[in-house]
N, C-alpha and C. Protein backbone atom coordinates (compact mmCIF):
# COMPACT_ATOMS: atom_id res chain seq x y z
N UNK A 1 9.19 26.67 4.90
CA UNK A 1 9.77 27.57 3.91
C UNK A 1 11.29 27.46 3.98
N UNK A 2 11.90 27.35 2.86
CA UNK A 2 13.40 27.67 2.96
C UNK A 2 13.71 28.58 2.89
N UNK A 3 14.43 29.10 3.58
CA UNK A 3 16.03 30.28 3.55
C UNK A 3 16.80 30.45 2.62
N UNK A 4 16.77 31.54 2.30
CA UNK A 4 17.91 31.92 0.94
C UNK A 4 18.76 32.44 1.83
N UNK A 5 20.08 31.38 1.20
CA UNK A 5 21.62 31.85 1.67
C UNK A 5 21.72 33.07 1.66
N UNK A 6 22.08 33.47 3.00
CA UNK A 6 22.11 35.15 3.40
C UNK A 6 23.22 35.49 2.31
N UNK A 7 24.43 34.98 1.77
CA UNK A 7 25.74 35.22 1.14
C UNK A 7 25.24 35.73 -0.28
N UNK A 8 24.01 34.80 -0.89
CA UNK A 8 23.84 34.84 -2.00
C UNK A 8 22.89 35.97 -2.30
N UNK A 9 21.78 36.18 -1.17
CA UNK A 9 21.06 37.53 -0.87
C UNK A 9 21.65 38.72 -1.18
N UNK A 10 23.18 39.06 -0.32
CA UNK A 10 23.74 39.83 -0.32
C UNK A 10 24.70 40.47 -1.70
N UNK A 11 25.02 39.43 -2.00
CA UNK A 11 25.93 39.14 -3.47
C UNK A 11 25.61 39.33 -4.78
N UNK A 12 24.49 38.32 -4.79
CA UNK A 12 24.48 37.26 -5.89
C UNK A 12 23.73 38.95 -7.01
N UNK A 13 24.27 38.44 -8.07
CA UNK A 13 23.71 39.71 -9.14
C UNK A 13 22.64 39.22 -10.19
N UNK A 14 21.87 40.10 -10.68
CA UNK A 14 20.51 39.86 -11.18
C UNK A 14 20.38 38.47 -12.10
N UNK A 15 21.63 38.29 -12.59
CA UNK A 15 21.32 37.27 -13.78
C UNK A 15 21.19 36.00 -12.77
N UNK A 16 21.94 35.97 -11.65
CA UNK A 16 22.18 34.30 -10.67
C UNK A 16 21.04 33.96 -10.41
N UNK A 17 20.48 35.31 -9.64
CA UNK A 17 19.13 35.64 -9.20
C UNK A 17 17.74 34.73 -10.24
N UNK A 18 17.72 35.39 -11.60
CA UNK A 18 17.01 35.16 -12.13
C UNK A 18 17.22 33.07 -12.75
N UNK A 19 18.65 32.80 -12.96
CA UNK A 19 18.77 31.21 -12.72
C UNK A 19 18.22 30.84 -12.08
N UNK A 20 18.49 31.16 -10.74
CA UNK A 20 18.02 30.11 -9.54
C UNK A 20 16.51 30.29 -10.05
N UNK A 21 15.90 31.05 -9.96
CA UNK A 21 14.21 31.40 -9.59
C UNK A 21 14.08 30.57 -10.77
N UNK A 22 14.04 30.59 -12.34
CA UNK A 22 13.98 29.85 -13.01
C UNK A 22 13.74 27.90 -12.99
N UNK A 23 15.11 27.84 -12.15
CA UNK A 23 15.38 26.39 -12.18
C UNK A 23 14.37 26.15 -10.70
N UNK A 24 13.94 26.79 -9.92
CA UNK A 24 13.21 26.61 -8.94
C UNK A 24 11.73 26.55 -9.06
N UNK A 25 11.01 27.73 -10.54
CA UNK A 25 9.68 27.02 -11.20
C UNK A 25 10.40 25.83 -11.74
N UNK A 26 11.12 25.34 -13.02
CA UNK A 26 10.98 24.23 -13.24
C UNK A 26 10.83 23.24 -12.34
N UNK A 27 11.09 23.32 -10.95
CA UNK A 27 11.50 21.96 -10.53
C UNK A 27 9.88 21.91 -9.43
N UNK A 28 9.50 23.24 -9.27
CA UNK A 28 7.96 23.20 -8.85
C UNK A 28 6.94 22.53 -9.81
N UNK A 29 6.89 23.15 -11.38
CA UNK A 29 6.46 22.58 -11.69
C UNK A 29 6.61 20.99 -12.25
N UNK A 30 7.59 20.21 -11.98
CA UNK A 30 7.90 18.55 -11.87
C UNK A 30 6.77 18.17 -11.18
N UNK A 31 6.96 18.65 -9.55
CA UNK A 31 6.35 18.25 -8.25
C UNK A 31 5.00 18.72 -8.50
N UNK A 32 4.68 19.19 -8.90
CA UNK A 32 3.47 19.71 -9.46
C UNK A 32 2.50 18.91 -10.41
N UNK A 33 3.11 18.45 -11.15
CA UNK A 33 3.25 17.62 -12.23
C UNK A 33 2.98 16.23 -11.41
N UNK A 34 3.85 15.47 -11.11
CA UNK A 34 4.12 14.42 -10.25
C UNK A 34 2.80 14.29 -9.19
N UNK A 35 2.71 15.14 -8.10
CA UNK A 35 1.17 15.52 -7.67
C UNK A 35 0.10 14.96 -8.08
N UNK A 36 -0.10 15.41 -9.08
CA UNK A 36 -1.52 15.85 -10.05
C UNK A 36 -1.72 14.44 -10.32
N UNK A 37 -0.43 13.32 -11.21
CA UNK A 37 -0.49 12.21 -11.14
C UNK A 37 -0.57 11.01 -9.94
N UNK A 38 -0.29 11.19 -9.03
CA UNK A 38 0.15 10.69 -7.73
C UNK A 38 -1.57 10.72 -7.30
N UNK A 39 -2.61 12.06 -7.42
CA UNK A 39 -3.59 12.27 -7.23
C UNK A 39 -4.51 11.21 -8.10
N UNK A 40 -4.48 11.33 -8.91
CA UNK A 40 -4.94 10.58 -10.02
C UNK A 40 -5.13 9.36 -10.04
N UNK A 41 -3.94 8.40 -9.69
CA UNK A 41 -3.64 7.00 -8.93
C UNK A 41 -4.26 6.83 -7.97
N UNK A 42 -4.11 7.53 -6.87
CA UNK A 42 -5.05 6.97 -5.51
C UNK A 42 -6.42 7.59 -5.49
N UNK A 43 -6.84 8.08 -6.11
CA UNK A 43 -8.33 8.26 -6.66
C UNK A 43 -9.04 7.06 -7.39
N UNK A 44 -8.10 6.69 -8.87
CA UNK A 44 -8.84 5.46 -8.98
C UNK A 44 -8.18 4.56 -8.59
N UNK A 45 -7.37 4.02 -7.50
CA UNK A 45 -7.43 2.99 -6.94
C UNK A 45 -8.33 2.70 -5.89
N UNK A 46 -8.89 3.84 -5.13
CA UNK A 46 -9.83 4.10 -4.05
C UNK A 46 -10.90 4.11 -4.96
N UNK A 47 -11.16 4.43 -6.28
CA UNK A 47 -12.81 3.86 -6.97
C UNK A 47 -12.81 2.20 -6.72
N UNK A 48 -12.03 1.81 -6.98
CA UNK A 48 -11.93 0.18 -7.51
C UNK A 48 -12.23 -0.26 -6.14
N UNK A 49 -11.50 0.41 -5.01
CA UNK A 49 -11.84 -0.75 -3.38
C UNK A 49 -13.13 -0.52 -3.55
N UNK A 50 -13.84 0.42 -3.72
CA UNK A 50 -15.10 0.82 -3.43
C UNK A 50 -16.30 0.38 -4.10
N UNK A 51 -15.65 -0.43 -5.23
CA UNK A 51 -16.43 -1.15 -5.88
C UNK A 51 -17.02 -2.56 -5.38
């Protein structure tokens, strides 16, 4: 798990707040995304050895 900068915890005001969290789903859902495909690939490449 990462750590949220204690500075920005303390500070940071609702709108920064709500950026970050924002740009932090988008970038989950990439990896997410990316995953799902990544899954997909070594599934059917592991059909084909198995053939």
């Amino acid at each position: 798990m990462i750590a949220l900068d204690p500075d920005f915890v303390a500070n940071a005001p609702t709108s920064a707040i709500r950026t970050q969290y924002e740009h932090a789903q988008r970038m989950a859902d990439l990896w997410d995304d990316k995953a799902r495909a990544l899954l997909l690939l070594l599934t059917e490449r592991e059909e084909r050895t198995t053939r």
